[in-house]
PDB file of N, CA and C in Angstrom:
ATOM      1  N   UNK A   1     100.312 122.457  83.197  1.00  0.00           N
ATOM      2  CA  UNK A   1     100.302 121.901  84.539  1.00  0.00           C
ATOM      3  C   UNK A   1      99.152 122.484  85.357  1.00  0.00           C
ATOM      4  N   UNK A   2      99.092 123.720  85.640  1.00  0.00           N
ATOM      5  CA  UNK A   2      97.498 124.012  86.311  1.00  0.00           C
ATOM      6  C   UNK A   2      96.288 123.872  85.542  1.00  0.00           C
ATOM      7  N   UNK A   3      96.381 123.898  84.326  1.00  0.00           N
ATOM      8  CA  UNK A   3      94.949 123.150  83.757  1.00  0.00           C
ATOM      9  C   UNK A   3      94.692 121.541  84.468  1.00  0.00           C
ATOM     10  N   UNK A   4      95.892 121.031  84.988  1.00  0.00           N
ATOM     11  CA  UNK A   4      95.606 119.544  85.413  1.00  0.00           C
ATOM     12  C   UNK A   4      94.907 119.767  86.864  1.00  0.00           C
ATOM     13  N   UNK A   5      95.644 120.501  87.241  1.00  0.00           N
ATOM     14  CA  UNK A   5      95.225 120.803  88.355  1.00  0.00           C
ATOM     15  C   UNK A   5      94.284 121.436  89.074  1.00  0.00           C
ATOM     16  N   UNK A   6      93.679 122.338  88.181  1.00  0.00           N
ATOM     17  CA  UNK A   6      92.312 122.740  87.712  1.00  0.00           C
ATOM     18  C   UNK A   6      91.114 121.687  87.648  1.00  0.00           C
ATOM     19  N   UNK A   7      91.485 120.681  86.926  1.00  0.00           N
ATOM     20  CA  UNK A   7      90.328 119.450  86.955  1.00  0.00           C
ATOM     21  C   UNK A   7      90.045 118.878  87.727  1.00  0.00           C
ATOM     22  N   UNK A   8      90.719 118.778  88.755  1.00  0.00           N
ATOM     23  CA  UNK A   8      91.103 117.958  90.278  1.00  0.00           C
ATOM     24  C   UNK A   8      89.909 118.444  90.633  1.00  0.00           C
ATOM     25  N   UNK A   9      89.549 119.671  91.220  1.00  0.00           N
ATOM     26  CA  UNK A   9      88.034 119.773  91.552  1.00  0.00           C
ATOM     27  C   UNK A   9      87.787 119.630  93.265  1.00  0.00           C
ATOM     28  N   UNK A  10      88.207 118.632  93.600  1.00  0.00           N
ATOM     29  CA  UNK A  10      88.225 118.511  95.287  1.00  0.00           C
ATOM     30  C   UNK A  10      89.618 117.182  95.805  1.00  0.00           C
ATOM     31  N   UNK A  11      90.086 117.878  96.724  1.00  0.00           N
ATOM     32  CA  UNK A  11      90.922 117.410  97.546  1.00  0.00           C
ATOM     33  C   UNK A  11      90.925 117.080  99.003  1.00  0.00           C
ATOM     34  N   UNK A  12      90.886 115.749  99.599  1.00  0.00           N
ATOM     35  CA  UNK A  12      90.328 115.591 101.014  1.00  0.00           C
ATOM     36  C   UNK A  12      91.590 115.126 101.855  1.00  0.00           C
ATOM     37  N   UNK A  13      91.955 115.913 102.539  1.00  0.00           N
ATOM     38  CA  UNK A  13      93.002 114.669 103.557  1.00  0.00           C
ATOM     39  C   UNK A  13      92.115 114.164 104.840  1.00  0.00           C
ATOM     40  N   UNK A  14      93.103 113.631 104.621  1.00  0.00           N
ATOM     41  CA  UNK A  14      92.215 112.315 106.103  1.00  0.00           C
ATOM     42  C   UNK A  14      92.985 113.478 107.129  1.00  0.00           C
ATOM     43  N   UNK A  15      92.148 114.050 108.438  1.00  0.00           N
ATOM     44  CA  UNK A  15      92.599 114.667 109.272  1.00  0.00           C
ATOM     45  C   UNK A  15      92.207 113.608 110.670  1.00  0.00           C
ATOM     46  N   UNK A  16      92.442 114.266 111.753  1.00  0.00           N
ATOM     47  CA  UNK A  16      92.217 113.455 112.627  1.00  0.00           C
ATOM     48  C   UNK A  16      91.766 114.657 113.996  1.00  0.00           C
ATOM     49  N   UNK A  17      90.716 113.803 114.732  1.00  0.00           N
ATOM     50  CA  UNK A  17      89.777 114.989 115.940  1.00  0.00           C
ATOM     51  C   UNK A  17      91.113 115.566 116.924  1.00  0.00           C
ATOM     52  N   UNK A  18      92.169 114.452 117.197  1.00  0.00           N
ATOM     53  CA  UNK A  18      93.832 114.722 117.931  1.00  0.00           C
ATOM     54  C   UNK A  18      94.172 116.164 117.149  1.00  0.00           C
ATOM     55  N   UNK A  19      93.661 116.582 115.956  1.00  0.00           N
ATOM     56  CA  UNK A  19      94.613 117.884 115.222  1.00  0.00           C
ATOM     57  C   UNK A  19      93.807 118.678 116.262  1.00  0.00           C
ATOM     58  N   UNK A  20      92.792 118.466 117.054  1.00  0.00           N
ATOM     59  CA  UNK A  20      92.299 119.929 117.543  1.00  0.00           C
ATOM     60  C   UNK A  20      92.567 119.785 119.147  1.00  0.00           C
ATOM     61  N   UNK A  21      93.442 119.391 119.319  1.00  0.00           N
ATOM     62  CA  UNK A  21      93.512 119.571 121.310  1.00  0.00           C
ATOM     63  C   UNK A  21      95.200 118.974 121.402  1.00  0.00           C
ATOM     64  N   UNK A  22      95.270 118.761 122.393  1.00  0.00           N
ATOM     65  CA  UNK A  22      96.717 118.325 123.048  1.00  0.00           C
ATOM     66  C   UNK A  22      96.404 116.967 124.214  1.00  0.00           C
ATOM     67  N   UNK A  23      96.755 115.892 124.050  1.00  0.00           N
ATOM     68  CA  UNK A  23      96.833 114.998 124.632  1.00  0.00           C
ATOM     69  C   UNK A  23      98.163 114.291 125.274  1.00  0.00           C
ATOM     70  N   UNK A  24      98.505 114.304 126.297  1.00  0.00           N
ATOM     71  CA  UNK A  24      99.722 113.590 126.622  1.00  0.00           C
ATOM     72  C   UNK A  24     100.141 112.311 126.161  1.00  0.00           C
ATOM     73  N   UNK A  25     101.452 112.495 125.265  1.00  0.00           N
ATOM     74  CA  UNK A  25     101.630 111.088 124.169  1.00  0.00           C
ATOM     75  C   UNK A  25     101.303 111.156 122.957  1.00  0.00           C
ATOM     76  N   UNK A  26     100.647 112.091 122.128  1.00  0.00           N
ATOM     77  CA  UNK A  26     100.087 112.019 120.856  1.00  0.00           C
ATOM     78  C   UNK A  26     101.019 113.330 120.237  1.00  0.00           C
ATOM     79  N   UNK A  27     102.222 114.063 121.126  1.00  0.00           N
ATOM     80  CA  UNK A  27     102.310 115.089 120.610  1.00  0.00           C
ATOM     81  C   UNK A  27     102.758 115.364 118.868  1.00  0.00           C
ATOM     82  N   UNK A  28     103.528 113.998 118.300  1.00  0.00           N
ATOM     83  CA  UNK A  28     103.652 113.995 116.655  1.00  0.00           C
ATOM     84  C   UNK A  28     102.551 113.942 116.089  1.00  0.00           C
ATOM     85  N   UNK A  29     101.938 112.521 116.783  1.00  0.00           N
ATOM     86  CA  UNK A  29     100.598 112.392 115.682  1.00  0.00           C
ATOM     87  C   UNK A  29      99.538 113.809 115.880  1.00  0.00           C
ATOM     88  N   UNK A  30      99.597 114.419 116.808  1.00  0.00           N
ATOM     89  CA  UNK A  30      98.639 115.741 116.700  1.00  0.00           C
ATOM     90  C   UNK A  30      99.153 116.830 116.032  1.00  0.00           C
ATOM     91  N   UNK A  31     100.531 117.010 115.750  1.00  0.00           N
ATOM     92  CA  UNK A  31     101.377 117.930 115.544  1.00  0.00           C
ATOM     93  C   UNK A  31     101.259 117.600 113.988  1.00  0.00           C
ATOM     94  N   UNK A  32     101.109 116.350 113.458  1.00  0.00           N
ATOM     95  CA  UNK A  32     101.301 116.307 112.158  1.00  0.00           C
ATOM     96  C   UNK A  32     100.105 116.217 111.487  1.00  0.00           C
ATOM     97  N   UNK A  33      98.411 116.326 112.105  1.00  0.00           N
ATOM     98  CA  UNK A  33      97.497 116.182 111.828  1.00  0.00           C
ATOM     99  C   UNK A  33      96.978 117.701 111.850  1.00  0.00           C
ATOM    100  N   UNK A  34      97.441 117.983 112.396  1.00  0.00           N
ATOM    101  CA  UNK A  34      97.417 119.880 112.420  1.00  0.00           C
ATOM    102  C   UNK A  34      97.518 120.764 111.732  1.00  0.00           C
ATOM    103  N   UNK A  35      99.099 119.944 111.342  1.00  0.00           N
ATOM    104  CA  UNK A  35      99.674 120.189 110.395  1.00  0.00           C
ATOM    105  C   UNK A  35      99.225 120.472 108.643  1.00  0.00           C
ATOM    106  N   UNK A  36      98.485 119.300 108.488  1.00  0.00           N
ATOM    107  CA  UNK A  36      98.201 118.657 107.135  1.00  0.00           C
ATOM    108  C   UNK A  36      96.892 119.785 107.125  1.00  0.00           C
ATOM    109  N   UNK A  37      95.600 120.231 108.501  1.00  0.00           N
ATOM    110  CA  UNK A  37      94.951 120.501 108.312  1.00  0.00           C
ATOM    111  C   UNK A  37      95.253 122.434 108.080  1.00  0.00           C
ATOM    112  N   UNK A  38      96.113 122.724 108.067  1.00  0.00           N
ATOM    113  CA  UNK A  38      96.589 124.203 107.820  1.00  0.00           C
ATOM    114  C   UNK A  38      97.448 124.114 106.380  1.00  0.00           C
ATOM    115  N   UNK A  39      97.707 123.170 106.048  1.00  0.00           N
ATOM    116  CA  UNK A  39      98.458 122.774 104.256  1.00  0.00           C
ATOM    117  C   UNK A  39      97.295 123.181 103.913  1.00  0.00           C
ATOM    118  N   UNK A  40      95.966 121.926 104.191  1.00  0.00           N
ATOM    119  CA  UNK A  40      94.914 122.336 102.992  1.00  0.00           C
ATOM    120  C   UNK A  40      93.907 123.381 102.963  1.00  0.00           C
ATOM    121  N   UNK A  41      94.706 124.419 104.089  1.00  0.00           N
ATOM    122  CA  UNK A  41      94.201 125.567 104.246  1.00  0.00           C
ATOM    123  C   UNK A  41      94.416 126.700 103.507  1.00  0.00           C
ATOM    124  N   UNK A  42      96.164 126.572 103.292  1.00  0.00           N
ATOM    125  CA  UNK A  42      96.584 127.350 102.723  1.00  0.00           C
ATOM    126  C   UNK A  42      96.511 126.872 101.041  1.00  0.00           C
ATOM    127  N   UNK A  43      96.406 125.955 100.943  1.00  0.00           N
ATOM    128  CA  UNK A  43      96.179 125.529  99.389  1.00  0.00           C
ATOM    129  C   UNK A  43      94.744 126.190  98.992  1.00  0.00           C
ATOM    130  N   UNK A  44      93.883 125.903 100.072  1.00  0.00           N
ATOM    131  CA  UNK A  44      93.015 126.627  99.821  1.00  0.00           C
ATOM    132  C   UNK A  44      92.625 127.981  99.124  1.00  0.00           C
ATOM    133  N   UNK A  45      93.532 128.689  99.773  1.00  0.00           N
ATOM    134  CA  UNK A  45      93.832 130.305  99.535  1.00  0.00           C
ATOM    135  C   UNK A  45      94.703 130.436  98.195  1.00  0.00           C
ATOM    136  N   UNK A  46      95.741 129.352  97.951  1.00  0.00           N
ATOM    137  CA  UNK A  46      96.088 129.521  96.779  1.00  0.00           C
ATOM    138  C   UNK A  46      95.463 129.016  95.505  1.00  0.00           C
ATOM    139  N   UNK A  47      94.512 128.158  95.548  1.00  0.00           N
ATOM    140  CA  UNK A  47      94.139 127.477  94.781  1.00  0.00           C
ATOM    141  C   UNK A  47      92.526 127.514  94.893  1.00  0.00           C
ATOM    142  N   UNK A  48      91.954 128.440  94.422  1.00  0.00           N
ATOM    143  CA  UNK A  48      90.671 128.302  94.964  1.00  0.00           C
ATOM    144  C   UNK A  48      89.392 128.033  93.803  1.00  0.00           C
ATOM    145  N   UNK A  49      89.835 127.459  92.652  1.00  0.00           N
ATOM    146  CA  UNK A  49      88.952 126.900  91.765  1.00  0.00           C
ATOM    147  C   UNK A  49      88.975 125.285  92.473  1.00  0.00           C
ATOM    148  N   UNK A  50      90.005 125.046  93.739  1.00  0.00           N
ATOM    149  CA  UNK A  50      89.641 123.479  93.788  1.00  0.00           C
ATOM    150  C   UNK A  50      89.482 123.847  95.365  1.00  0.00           C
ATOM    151  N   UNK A  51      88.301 122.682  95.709  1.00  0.00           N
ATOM    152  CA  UNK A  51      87.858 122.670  97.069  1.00  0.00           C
ATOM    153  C   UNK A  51      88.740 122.059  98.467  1.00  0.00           C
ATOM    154  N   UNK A  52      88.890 122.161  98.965  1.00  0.00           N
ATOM    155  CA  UNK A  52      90.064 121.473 100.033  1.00  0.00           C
ATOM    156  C   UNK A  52      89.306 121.262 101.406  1.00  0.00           C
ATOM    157  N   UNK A  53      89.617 120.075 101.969  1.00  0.00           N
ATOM    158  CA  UNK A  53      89.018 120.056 103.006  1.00  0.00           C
ATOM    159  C   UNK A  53      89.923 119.119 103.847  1.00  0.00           C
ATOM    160  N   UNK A  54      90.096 119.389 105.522  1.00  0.00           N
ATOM    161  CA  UNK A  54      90.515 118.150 106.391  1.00  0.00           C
ATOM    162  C   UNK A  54      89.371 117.547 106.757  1.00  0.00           C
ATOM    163  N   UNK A  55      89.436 116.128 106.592  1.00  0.00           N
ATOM    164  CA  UNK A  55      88.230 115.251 106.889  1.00  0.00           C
ATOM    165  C   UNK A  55      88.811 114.169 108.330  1.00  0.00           C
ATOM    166  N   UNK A  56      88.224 114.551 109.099  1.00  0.00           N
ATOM    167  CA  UNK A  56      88.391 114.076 110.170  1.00  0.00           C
ATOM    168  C   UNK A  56      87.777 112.454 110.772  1.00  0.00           C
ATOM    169  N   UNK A  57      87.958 111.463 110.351  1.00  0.00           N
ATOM    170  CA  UNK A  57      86.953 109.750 109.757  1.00  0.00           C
ATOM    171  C   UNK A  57      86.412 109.614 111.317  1.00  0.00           C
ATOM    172  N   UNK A  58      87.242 109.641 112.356  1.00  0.00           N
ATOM    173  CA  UNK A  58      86.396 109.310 114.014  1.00  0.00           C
ATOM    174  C   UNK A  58      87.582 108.222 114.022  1.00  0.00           C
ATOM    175  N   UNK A  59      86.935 107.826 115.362  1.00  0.00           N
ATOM    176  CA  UNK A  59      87.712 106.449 115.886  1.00  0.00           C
ATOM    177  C   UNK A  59      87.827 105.444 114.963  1.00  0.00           C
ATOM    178  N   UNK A  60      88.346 104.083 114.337  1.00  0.00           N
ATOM    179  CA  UNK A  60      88.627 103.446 113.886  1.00  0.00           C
ATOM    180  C   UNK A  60      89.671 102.606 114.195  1.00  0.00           C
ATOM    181  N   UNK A  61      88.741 101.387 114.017  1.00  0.00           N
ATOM    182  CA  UNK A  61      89.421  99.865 114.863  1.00  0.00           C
ATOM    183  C   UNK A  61      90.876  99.533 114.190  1.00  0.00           C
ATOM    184  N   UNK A  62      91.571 100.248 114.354  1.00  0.00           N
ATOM    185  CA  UNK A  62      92.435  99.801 113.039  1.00  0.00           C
ATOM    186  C   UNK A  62      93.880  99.142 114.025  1.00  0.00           C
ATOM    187  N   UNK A  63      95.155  98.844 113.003  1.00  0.00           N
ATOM    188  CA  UNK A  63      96.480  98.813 113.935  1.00  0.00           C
ATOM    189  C   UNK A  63      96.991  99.438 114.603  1.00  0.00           C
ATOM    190  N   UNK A  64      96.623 100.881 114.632  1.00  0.00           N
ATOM    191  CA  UNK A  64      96.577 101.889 115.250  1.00  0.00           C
ATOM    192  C   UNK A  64      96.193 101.621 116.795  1.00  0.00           C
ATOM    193  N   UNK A  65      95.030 101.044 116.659  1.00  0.00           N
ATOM    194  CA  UNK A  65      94.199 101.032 118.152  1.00  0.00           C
ATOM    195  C   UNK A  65      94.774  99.702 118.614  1.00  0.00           C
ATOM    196  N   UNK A  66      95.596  98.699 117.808  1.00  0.00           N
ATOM    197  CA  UNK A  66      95.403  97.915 118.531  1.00  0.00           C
ATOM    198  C   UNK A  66      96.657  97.971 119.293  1.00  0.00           C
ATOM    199  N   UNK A  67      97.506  98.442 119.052  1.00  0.00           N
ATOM    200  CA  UNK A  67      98.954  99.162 119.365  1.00  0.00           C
ATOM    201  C   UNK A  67      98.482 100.199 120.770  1.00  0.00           C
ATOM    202  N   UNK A  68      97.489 101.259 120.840  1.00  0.00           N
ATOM    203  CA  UNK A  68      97.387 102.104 121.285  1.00  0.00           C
ATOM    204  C   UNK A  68      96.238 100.863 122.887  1.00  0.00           C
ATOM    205  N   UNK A  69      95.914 100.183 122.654  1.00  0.00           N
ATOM    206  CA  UNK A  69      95.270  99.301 123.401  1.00  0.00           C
ATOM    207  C   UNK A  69      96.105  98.396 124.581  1.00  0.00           C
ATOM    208  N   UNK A  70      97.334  98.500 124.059  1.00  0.00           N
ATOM    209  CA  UNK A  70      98.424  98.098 125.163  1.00  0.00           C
ATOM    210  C   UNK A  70      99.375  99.069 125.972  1.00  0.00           C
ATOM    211  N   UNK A  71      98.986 100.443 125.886  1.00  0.00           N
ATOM    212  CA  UNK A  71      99.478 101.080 126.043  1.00  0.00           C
ATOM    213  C   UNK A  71      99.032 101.694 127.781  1.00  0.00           C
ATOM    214  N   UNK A  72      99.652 101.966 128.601  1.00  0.00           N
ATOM    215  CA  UNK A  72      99.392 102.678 129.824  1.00  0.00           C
ATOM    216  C   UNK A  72      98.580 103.758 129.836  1.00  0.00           C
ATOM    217  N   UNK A  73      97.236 103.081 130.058  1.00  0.00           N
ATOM    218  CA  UNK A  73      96.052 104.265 130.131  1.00  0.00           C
ATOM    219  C   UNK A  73      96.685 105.415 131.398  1.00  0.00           C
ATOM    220  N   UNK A  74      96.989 104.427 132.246  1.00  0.00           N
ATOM    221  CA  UNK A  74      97.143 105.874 133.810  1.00  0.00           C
ATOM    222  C   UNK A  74      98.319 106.620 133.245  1.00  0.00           C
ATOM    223  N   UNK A  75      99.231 106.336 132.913  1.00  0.00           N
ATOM    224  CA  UNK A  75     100.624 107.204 132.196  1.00  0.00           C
ATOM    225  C   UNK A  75     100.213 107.901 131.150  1.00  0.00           C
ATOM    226  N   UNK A  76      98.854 107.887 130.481  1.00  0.00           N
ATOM    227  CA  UNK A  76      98.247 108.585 129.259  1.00  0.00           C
ATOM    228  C   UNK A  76      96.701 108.060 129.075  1.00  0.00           C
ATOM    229  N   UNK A  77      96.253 109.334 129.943  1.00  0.00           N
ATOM    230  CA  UNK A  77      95.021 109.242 130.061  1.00  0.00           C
ATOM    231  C   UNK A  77      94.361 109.499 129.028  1.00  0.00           C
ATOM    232  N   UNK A  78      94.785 110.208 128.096  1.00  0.00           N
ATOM    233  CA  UNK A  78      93.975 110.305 126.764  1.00  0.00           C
ATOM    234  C   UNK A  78      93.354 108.584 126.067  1.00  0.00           C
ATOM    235  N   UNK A  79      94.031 107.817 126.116  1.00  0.00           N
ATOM    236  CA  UNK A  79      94.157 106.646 125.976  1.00  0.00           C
ATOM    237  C   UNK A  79      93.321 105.709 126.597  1.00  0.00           C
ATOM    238  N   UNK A  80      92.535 105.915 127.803  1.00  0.00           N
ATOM    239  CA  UNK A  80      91.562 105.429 128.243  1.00  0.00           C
ATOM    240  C   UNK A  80      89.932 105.195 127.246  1.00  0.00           C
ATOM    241  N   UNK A  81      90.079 106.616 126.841  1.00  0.00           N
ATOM    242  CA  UNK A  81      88.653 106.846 126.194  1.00  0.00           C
ATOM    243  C   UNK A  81      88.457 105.867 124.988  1.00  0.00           C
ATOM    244  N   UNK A  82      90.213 105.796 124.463  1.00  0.00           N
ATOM    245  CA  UNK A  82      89.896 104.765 123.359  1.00  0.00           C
ATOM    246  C   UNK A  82      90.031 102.954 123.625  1.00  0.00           C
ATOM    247  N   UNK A  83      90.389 102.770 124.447  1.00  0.00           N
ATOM    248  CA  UNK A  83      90.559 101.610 124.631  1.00  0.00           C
ATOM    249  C   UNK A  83      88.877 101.131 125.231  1.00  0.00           C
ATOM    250  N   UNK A  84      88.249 102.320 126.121  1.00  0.00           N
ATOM    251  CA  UNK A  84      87.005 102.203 126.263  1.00  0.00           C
ATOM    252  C   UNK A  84      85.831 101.918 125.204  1.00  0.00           C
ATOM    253  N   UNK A  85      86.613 102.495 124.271  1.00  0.00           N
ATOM    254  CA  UNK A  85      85.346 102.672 122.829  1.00  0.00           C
ATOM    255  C   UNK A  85      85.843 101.047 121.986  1.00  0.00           C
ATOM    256  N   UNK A  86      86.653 100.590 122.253  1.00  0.00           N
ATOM    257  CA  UNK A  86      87.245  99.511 121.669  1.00  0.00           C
ATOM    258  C   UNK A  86      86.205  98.074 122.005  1.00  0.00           C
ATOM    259  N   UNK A  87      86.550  98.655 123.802  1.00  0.00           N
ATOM    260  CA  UNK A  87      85.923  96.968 124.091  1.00  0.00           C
ATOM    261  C   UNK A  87      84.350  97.037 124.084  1.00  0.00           C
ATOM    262  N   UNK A  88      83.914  98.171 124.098  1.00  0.00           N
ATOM    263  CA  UNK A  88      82.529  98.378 124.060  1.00  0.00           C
ATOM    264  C   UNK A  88      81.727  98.478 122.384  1.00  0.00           C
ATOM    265  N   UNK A  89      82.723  98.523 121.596  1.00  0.00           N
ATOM    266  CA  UNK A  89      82.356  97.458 119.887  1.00  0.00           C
ATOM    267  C   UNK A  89      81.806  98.932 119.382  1.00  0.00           C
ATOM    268  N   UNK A  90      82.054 100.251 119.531  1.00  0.00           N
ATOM    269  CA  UNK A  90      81.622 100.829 119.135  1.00  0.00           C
ATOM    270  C   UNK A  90      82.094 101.630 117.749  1.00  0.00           C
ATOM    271  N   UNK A  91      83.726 100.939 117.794  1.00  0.00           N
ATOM    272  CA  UNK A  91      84.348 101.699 116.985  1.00  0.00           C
ATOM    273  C   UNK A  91      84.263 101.104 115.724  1.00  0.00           C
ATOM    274  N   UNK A  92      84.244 101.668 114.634  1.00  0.00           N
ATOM    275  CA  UNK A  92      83.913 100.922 113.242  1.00  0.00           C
ATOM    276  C   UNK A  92      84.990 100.409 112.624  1.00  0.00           C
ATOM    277  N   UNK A  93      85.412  98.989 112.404  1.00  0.00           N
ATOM    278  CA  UNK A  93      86.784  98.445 111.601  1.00  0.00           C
ATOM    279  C   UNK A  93      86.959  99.232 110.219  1.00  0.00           C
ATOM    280  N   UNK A  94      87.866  98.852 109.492  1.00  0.00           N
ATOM    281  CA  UNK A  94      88.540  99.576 108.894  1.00  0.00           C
ATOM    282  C   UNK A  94      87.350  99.942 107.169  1.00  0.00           C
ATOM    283  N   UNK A  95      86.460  98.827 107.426  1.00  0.00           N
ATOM    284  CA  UNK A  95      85.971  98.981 106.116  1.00  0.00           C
ATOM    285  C   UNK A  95      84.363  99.134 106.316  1.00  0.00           C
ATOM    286  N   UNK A  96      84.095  99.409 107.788  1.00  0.00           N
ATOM    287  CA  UNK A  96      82.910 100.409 107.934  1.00  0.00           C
ATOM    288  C   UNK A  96      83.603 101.779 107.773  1.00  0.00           C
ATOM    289  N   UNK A  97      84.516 102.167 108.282  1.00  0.00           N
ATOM    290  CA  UNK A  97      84.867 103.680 108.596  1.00  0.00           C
ATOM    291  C   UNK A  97      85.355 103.823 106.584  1.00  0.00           C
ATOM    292  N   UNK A  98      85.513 102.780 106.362  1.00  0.00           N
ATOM    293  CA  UNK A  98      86.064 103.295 104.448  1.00  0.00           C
ATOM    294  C   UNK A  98      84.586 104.147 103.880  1.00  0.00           C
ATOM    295  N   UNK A  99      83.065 103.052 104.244  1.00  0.00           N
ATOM    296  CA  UNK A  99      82.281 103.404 103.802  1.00  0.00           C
ATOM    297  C   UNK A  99      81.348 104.963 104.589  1.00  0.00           C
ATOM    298  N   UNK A 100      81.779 105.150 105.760  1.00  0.00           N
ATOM    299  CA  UNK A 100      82.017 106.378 106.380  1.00  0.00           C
ATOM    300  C   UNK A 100      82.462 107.073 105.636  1.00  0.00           C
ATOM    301  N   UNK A 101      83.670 107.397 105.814  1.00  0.00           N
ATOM    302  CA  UNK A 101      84.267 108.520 104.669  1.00  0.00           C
ATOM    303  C   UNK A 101      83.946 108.545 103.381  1.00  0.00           C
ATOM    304  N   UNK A 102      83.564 107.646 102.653  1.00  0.00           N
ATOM    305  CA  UNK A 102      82.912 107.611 100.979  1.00  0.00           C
ATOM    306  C   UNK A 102      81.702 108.486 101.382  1.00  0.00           C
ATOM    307  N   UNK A 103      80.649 108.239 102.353  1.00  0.00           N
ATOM    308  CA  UNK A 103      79.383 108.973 102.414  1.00  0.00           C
ATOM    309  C   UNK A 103      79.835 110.318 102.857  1.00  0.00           C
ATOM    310  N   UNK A 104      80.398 110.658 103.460  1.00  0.00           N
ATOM    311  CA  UNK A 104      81.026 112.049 103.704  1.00  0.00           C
ATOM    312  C   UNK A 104      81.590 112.844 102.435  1.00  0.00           C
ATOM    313  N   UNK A 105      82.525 112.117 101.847  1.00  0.00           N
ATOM    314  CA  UNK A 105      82.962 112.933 100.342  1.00  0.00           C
ATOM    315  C   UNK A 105      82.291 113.964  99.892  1.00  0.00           C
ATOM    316  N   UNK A 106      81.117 113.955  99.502  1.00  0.00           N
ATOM    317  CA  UNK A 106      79.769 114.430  98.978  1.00  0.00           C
ATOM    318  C   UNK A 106      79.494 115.622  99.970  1.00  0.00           C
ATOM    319  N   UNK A 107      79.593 115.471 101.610  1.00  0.00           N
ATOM    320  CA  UNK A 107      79.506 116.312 102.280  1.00  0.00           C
ATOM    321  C   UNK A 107      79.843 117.707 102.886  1.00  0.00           C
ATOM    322  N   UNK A 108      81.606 117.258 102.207  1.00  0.00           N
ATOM    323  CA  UNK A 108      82.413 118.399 103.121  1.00  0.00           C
ATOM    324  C   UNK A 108      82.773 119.857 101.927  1.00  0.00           C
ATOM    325  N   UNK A 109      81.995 119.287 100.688  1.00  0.00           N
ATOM    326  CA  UNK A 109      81.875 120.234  99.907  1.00  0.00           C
ATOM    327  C   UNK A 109      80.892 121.386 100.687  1.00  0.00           C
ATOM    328  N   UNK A 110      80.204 121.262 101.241  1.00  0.00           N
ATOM    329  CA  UNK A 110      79.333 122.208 102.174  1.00  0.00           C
ATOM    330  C   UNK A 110      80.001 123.393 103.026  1.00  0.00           C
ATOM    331  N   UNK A 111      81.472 122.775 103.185  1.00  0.00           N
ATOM    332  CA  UNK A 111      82.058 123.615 103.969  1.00  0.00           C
ATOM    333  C   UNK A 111      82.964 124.397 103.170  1.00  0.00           C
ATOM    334  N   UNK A 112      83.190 125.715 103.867  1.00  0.00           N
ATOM    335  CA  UNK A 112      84.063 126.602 103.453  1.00  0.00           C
ATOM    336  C   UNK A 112      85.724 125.907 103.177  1.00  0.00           C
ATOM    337  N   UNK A 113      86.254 126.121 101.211  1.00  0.00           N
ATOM    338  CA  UNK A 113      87.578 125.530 101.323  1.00  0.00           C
ATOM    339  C   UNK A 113      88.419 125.909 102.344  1.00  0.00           C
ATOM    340  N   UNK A 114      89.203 124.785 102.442  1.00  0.00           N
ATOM    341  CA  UNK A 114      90.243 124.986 103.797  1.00  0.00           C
ATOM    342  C   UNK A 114      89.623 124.747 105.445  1.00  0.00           C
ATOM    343  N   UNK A 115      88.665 123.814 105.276  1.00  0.00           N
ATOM    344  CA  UNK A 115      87.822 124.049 106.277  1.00  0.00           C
ATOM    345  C   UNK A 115      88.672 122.476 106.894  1.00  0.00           C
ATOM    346  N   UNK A 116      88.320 122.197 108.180  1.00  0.00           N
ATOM    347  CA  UNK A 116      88.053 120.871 108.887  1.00  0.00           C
ATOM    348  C   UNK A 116      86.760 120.383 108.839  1.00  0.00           C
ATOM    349  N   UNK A 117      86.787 119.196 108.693  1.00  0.00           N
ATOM    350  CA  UNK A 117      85.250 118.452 108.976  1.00  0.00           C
ATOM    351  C   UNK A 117      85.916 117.572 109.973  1.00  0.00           C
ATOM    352  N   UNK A 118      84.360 117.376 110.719  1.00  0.00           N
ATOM    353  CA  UNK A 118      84.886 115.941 111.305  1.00  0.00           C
ATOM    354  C   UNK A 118      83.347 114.831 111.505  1.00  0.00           C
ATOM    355  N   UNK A 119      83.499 113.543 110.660  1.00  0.00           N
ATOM    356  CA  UNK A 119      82.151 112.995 110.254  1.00  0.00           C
ATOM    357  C   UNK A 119      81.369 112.595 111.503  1.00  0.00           C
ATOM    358  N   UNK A 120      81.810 112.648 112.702  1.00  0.00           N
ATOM    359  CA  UNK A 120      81.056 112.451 114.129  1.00  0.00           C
ATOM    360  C   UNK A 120      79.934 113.900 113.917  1.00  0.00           C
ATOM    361  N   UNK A 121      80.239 114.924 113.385  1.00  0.00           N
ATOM    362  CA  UNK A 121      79.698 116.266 113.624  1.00  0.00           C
ATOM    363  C   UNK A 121      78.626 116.806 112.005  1.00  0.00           C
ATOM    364  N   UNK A 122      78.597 115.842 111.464  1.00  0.00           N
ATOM    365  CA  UNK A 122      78.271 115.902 110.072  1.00  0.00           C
ATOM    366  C   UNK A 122      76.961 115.343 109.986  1.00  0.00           C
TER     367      UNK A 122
END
């Protein structure tokens, strides 16, 4: 079983920029993105023939946003910034941000295992 696991070589979770602050309204989804990014931290430490990284993709047009787009910016101001980045076409749909993160793969090997990336900063 760890020879399999041995071959694995690199491991990426999708993290999210919410794992690093506190926003009013996001407290699961930040809590569980936080989360995931201190797992592949500590896997890190246990496992250190394989690389680990939280990869953080950016905004993305997804169901996510479009859900989060009806939502009461003044009752959750965090929520402004994205609905802003929405109508202003800046955010990449689901299969620009795929080819985002594919070009990143290659990248976050650079960083120390157990590290966060985030591809806005890359």
């Amino acid at each position: 079983m760890t020879e399999n696991i041995k071959s694995i070589g690199q491991v990426i979770g999708i993290s999210s920029g919410a794992s690093q602050g506190a926003a009013r309204g996001w407290n699961a989804y930040s809590i569980s993105k936080s989360s995931l990014n201190l797992l592949l931290n500590h896997y890190a430490q246990e496992l250190p023939d394989i690389h680990f990284c939280a990869l953080a993709p950016g905004l993305i047009d997804s169901g996510m946003q479009d859900y989060l787009y009806t939502v009461d910016h003044e009752r959750f101001p965090a929520v402004k910034k994205l609905q802003d980045s929405k109508r202003s076409g800046i955010m990449p749909d689901v299969y620009e941000a795929a080819e985002i993160v594919t070009n990143a793969i290659p990248k976050v090997k650079q960083y120390q295992s157990g590290s966060y990336a985030d591809v806005r900063e890359m």
